[in-house]
C-alpha atoms as a PDB file:
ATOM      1  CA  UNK A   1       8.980-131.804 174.307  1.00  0.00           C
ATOM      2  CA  UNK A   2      11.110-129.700 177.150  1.00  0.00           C
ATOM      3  CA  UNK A   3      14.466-130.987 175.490  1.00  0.00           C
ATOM      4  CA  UNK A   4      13.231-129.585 172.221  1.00  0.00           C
ATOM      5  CA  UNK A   5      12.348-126.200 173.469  1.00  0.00           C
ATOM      6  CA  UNK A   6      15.968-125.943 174.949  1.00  0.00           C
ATOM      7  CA  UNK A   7      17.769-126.959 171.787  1.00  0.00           C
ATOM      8  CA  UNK A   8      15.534-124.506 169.891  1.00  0.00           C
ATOM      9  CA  UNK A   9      16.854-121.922 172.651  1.00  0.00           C
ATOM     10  CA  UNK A  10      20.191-122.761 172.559  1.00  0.00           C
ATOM     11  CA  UNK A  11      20.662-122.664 168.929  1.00  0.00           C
ATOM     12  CA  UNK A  12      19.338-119.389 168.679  1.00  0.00           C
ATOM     13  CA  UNK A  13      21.900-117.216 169.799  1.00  0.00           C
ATOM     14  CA  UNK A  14      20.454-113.347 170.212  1.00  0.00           C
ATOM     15  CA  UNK A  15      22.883-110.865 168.478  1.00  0.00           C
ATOM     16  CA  UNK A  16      22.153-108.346 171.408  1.00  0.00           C
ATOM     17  CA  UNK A  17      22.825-107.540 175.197  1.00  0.00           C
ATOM     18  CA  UNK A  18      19.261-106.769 176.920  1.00  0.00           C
ATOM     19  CA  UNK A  19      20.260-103.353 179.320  1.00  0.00           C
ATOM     20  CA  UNK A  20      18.221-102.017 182.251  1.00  0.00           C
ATOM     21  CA  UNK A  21      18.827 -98.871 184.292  1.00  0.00           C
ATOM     22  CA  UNK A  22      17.250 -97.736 187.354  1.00  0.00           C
ATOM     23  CA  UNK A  23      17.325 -93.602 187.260  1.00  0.00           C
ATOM     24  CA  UNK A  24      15.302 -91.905 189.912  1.00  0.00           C
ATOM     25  CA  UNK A  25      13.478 -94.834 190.942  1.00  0.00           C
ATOM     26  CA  UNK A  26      12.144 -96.181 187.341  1.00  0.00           C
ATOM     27  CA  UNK A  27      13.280 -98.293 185.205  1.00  0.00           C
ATOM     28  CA  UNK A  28      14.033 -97.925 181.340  1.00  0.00           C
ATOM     29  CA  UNK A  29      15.356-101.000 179.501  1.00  0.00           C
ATOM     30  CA  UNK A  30      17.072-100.994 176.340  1.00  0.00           C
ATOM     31  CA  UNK A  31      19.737-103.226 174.426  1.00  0.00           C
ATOM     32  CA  UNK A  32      22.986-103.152 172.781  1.00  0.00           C
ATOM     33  CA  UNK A  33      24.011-105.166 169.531  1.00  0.00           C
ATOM     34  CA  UNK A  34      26.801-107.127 170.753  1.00  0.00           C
ATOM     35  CA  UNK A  35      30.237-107.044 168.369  1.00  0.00           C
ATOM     36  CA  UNK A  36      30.375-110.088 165.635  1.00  0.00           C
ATOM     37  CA  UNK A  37      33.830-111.168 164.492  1.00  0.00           C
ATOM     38  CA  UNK A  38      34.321-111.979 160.681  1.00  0.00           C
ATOM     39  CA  UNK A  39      37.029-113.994 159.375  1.00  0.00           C
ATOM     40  CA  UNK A  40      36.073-113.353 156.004  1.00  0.00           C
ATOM     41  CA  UNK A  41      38.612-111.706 153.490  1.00  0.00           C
ATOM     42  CA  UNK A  42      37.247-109.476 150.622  1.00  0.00           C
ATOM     43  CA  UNK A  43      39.498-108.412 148.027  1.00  0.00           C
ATOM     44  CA  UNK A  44      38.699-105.949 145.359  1.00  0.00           C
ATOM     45  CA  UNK A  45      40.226-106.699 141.892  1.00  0.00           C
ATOM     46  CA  UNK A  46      43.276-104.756 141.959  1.00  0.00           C
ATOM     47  CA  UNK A  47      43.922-106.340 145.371  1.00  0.00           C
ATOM     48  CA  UNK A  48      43.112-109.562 144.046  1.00  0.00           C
ATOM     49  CA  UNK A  49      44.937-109.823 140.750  1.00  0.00           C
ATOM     50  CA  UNK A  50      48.300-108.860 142.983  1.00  0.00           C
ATOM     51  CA  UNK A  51      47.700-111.463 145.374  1.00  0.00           C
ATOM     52  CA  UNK A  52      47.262-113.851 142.422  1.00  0.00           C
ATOM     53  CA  UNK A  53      50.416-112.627 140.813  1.00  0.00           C
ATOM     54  CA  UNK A  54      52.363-113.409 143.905  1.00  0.00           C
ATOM     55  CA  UNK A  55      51.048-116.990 144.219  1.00  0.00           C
ATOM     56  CA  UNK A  56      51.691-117.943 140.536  1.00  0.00           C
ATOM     57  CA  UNK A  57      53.755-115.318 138.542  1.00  0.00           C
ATOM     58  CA  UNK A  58      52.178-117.355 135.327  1.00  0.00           C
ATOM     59  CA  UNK A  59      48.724-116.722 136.032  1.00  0.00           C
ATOM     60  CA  UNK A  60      46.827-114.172 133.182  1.00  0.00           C
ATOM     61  CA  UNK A  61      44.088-112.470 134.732  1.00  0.00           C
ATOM     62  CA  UNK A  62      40.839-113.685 133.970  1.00  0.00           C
ATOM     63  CA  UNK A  63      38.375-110.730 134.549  1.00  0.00           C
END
């Protein structure tokens, strides 16, 4: 059962940084979204239609 609960906990990756700060002897806690890469590519149609014209001069658009 212990291996379990650290596979659960590894595969669950948090999306934020946990923050505390010590200001006049208290202590406030907070957290900050960490930055997520994305290799996607979105295109919107004109973009996409001249991208497809470059890669096959022949092609009719289809939208």
């Amino acid at each position: 059962m212990g291996s379990q609960h650290l596979i659960g906990r590894s595969a669950c990756r948090l999306t934020y940084n946990r923050i505390l700060v010590e200001r006049g002897g208290k202590v406030y806690y907070g957290y900050v979204v960490k930055p997520v890469s994305n290799d996607g590519v979105r295109l919107n149609l004109p973009a996409a239609e001249a991208l497809i014209k470059q890669l096959d001069p022949t092609a009719e658009p289809t939208i």
